[in-house]
N, C-alpha and C. Protein backbone atom coordinates (compact mmCIF):
# COMPACT_ATOMS: atom_id res chain seq x y z
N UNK A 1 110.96 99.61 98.55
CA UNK A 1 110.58 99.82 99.92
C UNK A 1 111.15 98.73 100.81
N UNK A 2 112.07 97.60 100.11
CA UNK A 2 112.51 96.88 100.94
C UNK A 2 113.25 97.22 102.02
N UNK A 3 114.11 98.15 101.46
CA UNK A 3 115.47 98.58 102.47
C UNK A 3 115.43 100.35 102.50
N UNK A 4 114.12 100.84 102.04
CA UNK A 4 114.03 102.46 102.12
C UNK A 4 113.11 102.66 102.75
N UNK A 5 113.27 103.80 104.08
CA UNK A 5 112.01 104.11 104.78
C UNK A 5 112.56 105.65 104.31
N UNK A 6 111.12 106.21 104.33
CA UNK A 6 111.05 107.77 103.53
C UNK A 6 109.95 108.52 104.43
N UNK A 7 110.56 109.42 105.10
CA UNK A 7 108.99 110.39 105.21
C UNK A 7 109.81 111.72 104.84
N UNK A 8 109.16 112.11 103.35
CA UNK A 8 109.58 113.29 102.85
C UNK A 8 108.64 114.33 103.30
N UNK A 9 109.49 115.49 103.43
CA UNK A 9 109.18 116.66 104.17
C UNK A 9 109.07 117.63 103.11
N UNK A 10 109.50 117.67 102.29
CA UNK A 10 108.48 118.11 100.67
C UNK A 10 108.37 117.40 99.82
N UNK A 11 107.41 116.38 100.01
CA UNK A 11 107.06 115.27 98.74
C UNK A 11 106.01 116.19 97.78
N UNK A 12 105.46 117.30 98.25
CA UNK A 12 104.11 117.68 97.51
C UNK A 12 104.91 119.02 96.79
N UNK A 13 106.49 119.12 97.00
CA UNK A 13 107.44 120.64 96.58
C UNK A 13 107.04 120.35 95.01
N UNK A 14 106.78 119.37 94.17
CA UNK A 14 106.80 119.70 92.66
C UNK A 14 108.36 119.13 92.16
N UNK A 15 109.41 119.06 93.28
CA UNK A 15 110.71 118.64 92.48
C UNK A 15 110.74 117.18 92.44
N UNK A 16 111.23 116.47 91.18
CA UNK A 16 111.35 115.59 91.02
C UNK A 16 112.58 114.85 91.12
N UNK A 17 113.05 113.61 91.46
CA UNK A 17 114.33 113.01 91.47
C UNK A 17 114.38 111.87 90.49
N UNK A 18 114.57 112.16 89.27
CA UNK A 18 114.88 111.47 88.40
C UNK A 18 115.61 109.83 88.33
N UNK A 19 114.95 108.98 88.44
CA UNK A 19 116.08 108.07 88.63
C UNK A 19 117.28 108.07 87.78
N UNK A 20 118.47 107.45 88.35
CA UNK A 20 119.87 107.20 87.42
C UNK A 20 119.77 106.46 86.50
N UNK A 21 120.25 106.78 85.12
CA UNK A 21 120.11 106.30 83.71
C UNK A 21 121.06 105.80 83.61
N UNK A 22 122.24 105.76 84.13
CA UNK A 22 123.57 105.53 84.11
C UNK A 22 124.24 104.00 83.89
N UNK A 23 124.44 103.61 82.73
CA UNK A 23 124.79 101.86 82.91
C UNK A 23 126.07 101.79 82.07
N UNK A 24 127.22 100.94 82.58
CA UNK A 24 128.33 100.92 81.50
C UNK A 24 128.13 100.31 80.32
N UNK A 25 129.06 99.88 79.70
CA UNK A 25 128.94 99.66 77.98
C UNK A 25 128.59 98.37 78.61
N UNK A 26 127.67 97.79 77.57
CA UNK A 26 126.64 96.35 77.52
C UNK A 26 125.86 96.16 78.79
N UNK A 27 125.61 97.16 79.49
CA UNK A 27 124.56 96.60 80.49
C UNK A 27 123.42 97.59 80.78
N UNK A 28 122.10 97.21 81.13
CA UNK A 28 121.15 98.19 81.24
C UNK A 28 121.01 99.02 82.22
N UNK A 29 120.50 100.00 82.03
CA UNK A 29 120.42 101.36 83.01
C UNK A 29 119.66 100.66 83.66
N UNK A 30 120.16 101.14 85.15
CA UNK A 30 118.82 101.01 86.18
C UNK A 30 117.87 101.03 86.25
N UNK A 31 116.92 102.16 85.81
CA UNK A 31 115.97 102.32 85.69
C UNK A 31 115.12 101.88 84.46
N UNK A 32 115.78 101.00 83.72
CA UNK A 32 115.48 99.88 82.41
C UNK A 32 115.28 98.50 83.52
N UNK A 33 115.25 98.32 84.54
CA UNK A 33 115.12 97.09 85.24
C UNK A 33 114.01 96.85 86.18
N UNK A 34 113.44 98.15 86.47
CA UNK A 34 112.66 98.05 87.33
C UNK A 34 111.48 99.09 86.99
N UNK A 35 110.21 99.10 87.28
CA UNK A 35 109.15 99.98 87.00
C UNK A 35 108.61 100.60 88.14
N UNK A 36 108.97 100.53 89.50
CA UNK A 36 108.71 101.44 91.03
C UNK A 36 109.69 101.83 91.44
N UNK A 37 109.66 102.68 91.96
CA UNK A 37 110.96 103.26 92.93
C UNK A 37 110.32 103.76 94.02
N UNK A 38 110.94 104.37 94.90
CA UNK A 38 110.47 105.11 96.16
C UNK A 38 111.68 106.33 96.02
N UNK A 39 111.09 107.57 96.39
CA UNK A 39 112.23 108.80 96.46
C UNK A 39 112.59 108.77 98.19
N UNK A 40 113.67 108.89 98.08
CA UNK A 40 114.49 109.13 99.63
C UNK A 40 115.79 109.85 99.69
N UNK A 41 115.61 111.18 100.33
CA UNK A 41 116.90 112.03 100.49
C UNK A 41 116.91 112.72 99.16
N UNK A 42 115.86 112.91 98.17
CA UNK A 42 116.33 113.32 96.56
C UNK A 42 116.70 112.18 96.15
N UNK A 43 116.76 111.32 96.02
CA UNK A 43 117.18 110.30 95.60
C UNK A 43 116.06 108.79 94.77
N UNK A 44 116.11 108.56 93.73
CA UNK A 44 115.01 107.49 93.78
C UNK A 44 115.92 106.25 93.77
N UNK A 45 114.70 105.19 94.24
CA UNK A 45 115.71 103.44 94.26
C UNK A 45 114.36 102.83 94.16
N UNK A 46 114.73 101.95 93.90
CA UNK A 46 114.32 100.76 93.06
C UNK A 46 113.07 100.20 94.23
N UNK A 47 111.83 99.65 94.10
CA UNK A 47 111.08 99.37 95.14
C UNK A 47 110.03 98.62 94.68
N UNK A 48 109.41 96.91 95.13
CA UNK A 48 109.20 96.30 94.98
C UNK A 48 107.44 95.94 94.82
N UNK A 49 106.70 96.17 93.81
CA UNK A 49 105.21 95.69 94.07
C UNK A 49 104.62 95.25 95.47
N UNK A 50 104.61 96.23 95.77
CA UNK A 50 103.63 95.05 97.02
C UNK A 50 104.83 94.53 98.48
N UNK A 51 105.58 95.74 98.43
CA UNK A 51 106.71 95.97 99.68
C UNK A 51 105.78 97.06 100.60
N UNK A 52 106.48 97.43 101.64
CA UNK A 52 106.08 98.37 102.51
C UNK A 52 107.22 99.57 102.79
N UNK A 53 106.60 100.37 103.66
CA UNK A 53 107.41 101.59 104.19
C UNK A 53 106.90 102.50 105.19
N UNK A 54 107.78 103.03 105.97
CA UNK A 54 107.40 103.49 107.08
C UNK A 54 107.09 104.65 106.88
N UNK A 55 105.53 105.15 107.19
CA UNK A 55 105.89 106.60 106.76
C UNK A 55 104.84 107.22 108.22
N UNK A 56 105.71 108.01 108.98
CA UNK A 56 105.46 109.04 110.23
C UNK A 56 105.11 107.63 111.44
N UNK A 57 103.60 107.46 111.59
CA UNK A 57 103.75 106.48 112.52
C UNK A 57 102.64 105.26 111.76
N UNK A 58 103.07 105.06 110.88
CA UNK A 58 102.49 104.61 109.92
C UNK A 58 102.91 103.05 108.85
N UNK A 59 102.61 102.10 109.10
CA UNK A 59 103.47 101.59 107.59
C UNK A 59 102.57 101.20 106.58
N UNK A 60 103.08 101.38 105.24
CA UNK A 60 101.95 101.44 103.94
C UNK A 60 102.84 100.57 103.38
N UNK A 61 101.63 99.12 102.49
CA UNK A 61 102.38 98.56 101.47
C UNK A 61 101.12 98.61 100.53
N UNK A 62 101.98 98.60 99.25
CA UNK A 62 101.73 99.38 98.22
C UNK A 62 101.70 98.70 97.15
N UNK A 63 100.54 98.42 96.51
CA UNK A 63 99.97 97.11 95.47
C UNK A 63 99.13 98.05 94.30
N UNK A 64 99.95 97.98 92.93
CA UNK A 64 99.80 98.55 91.96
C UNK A 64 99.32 97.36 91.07
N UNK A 65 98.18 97.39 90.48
CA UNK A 65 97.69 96.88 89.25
C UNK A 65 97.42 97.35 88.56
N UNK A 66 97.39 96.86 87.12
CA UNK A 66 97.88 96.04 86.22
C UNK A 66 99.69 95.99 87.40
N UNK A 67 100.81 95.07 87.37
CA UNK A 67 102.23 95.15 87.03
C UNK A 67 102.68 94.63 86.35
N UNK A 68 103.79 94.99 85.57
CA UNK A 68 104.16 96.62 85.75
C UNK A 68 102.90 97.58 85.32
N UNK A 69 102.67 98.53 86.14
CA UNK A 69 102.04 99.66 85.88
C UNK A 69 101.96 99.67 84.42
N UNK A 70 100.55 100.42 84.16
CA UNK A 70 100.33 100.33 82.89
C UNK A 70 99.40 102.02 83.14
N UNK A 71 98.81 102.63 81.88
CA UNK A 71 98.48 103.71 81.62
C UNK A 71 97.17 103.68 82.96
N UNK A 72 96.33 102.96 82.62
CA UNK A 72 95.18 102.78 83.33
C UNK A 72 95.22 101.84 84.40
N UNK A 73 94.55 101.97 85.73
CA UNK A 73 94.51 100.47 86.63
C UNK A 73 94.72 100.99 87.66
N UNK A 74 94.89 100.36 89.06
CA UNK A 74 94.91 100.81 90.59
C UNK A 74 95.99 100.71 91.06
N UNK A 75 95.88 101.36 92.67
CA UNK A 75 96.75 101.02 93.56
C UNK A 75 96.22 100.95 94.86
N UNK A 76 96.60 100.12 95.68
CA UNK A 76 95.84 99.43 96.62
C UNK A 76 97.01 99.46 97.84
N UNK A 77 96.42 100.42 98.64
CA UNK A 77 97.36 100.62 99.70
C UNK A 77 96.29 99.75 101.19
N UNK A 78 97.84 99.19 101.77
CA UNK A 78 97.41 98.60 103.11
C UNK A 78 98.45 99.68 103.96
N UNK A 79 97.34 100.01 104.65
CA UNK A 79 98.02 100.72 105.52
C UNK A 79 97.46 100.40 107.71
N UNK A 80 98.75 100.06 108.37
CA UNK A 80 98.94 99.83 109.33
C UNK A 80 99.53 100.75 110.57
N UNK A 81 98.99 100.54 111.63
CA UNK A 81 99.83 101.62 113.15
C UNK A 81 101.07 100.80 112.64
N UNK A 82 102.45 101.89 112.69
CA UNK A 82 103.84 101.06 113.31
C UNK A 82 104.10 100.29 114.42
N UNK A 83 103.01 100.74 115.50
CA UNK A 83 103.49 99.81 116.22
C UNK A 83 102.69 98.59 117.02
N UNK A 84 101.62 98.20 116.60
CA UNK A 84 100.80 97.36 116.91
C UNK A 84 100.38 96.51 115.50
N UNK A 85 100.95 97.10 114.11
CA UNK A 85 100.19 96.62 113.14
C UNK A 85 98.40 96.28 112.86
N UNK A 86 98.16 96.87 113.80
CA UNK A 86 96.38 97.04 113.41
C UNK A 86 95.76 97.85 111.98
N UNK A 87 95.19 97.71 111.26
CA UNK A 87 94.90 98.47 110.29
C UNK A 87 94.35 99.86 110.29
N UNK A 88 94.85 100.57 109.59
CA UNK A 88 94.29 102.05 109.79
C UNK A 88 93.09 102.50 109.01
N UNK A 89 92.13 102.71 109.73
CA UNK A 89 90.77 103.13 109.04
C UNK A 89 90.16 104.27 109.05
N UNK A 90 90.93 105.16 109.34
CA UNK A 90 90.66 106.55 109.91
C UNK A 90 91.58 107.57 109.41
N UNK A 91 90.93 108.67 109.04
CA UNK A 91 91.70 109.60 108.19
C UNK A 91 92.16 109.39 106.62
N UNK A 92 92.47 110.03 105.93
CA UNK A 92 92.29 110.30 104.53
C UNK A 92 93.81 110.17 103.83
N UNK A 93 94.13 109.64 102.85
CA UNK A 93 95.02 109.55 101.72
C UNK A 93 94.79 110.16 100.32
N UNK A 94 95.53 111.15 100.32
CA UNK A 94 95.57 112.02 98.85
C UNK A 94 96.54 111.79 98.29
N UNK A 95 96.28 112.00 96.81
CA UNK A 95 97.33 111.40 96.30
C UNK A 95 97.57 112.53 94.86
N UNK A 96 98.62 112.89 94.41
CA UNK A 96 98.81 113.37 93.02
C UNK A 96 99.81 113.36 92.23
N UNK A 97 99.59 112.77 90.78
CA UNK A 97 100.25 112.54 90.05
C UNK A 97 100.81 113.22 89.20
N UNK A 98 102.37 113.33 88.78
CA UNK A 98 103.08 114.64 88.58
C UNK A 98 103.76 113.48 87.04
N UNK A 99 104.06 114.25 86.02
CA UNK A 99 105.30 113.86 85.02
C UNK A 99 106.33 114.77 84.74
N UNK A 100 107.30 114.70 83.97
CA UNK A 100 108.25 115.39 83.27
C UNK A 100 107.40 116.67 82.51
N UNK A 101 106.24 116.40 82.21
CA UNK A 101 105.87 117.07 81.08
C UNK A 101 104.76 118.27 82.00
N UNK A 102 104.89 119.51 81.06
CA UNK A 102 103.91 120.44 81.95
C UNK A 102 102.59 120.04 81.55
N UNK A 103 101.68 118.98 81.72
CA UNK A 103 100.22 118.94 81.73
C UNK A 103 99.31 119.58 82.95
N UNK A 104 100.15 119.36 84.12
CA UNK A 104 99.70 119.91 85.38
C UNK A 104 99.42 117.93 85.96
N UNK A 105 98.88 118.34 87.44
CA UNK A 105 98.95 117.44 88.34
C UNK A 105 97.37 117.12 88.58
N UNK A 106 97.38 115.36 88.42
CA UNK A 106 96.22 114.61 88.31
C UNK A 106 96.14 114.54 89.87
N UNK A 107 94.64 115.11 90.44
CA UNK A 107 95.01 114.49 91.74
C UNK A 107 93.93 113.54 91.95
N UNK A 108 94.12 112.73 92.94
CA UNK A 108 93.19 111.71 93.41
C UNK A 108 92.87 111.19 94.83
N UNK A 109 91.78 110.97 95.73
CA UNK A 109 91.86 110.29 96.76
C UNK A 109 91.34 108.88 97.24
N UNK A 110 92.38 108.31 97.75
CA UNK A 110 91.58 107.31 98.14
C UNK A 110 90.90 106.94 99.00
N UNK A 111 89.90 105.89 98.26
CA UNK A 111 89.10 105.10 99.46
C UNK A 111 88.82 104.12 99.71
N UNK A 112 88.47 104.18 101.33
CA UNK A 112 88.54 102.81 102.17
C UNK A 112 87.69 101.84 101.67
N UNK A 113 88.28 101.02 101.78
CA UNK A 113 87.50 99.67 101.03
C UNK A 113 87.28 98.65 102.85
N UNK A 114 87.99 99.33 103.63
CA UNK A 114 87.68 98.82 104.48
C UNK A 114 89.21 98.04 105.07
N UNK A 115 89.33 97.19 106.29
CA UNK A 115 90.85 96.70 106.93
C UNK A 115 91.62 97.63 106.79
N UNK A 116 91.77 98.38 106.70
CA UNK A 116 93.22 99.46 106.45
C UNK A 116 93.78 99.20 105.37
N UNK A 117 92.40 98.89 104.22
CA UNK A 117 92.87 99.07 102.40
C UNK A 117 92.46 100.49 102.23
N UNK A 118 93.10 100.85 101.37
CA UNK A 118 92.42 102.02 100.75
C UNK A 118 92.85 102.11 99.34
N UNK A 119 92.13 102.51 98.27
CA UNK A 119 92.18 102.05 96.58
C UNK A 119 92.11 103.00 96.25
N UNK A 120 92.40 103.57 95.36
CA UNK A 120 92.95 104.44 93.91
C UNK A 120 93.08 104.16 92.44
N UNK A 121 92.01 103.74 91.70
CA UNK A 121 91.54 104.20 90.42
C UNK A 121 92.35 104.99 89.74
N UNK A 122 93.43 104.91 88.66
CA UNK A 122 93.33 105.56 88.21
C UNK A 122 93.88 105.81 86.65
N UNK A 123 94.03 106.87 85.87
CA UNK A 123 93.97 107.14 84.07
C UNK A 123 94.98 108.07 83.56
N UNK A 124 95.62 107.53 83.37
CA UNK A 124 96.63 108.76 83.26
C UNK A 124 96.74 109.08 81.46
N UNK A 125 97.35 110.25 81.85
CA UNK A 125 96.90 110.52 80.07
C UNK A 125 98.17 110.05 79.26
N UNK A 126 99.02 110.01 79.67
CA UNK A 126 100.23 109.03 78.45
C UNK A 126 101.42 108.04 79.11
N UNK A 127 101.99 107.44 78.26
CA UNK A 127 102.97 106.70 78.63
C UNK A 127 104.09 107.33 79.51
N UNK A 128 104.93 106.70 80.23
CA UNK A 128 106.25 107.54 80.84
C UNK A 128 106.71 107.44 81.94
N UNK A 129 107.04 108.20 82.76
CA UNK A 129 107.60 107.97 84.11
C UNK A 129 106.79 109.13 84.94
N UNK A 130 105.99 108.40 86.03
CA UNK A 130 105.29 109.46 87.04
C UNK A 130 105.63 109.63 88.46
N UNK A 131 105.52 110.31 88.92
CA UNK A 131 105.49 110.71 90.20
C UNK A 131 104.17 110.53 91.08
N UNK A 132 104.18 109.91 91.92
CA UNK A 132 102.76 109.84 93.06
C UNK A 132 103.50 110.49 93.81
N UNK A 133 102.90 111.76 94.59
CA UNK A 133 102.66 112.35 96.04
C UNK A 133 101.84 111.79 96.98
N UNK A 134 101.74 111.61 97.76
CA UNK A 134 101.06 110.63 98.56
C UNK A 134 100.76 111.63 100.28
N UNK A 135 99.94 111.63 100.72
CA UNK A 135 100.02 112.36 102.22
C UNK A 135 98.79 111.51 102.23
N UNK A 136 99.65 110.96 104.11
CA UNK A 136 98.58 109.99 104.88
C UNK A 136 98.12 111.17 106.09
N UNK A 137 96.91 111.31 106.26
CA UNK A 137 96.53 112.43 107.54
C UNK A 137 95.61 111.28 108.20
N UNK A 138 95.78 111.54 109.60
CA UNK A 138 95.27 111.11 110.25
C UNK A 138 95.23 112.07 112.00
N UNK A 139 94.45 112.17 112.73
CA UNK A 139 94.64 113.10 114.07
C UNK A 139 95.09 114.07 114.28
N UNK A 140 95.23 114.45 112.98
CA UNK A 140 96.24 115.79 113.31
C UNK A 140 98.01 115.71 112.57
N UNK A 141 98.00 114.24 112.03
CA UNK A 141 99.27 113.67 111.40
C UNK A 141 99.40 113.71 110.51
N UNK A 142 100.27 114.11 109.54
CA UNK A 142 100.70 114.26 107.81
C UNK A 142 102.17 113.48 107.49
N UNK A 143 101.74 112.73 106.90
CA UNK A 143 102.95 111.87 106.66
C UNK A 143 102.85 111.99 105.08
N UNK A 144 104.04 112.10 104.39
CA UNK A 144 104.60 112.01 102.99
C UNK A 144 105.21 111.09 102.31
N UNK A 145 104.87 110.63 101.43
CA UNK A 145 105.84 109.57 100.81
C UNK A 145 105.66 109.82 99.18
N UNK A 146 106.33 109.80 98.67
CA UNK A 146 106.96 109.92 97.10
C UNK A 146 107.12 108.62 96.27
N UNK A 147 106.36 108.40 95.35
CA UNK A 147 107.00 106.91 94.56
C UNK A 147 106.81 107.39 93.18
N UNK A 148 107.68 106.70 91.73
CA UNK A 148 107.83 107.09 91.19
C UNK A 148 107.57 105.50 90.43
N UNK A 149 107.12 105.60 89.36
CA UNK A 149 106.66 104.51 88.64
C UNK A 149 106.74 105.11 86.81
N UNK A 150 107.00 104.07 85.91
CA UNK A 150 107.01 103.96 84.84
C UNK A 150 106.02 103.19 84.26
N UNK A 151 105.06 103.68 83.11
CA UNK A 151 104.22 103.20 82.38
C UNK A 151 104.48 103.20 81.02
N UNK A 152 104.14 102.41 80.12
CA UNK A 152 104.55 102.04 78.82
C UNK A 152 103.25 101.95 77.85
């Protein structure tokens, strides 16, 4: 989320963007280096514990515990107006978690803990690479954002 702002316009479509596996002889795949990404354009990249991103009129930074992500543990979103940075305390964050594999989709919502935190609990049933869907509503506003994380 350092250098990616995303508001996907089908983050909740079910398609996934695989990150690139792709590394030449003696060096590690991309996605062997890092355990978050953010999806943008179809595309996933690499994205930092506890970075931010702009999503509609919105910016969310995004604090996953245990890190690296692990099977079980939270995520702890701060979420702010873009343009005053005041905290957002109003309106609802859903969230659902998608894999490679057909189990179907874990969903979850979070809640305010209060300042424009809002927390997410949560258990996932195996190791791997997941998908969070994410929609921030607020007034009448739906904003999307996509992140993709690996658990071991």
């Amino acid at each position: 989320m350092l250098t990616a702002l995303a508001v996907l316009a089908a983050a909740c479509s079910g398609s996934v963007a695989k990150p690139a596996a792709t590394a030449g002889p003696g060096e590690t795949a991309p996605f062997k280096k890092t355990a978050l990404w953010i999806e943008q354009g179809g595309q996933a990249q690499p994205f930092g514990n506890g970075s931010s991103v702009v999503v509609g009129a919105v910016n969310v930074e995004v604090f996953i515990a245990p890190y690296p992500p692990q099977r079980e543990g939270s995520i702890d979103l701060y979420i702010t107006e873009k343009t005053t940075g005041k905290p957002v305390e109003t309106g609802s964050v859903d969230m659902a978690f998608d894999m490679y594999m057909p189990h179907g989709r874990i969903r979850a919502e979070a809640q305010s803990t209060g300042g424009g935190h809002y927390l997410v609990p949560y258990k996932l049933v195996m190791p791997g690479e997941w998908r969070l869907d994410m929609t921030v509503s607020r007034s009448g506003e739906v904003a999307a954002l996509a992140l993709i994380f690996r658990t071991d």
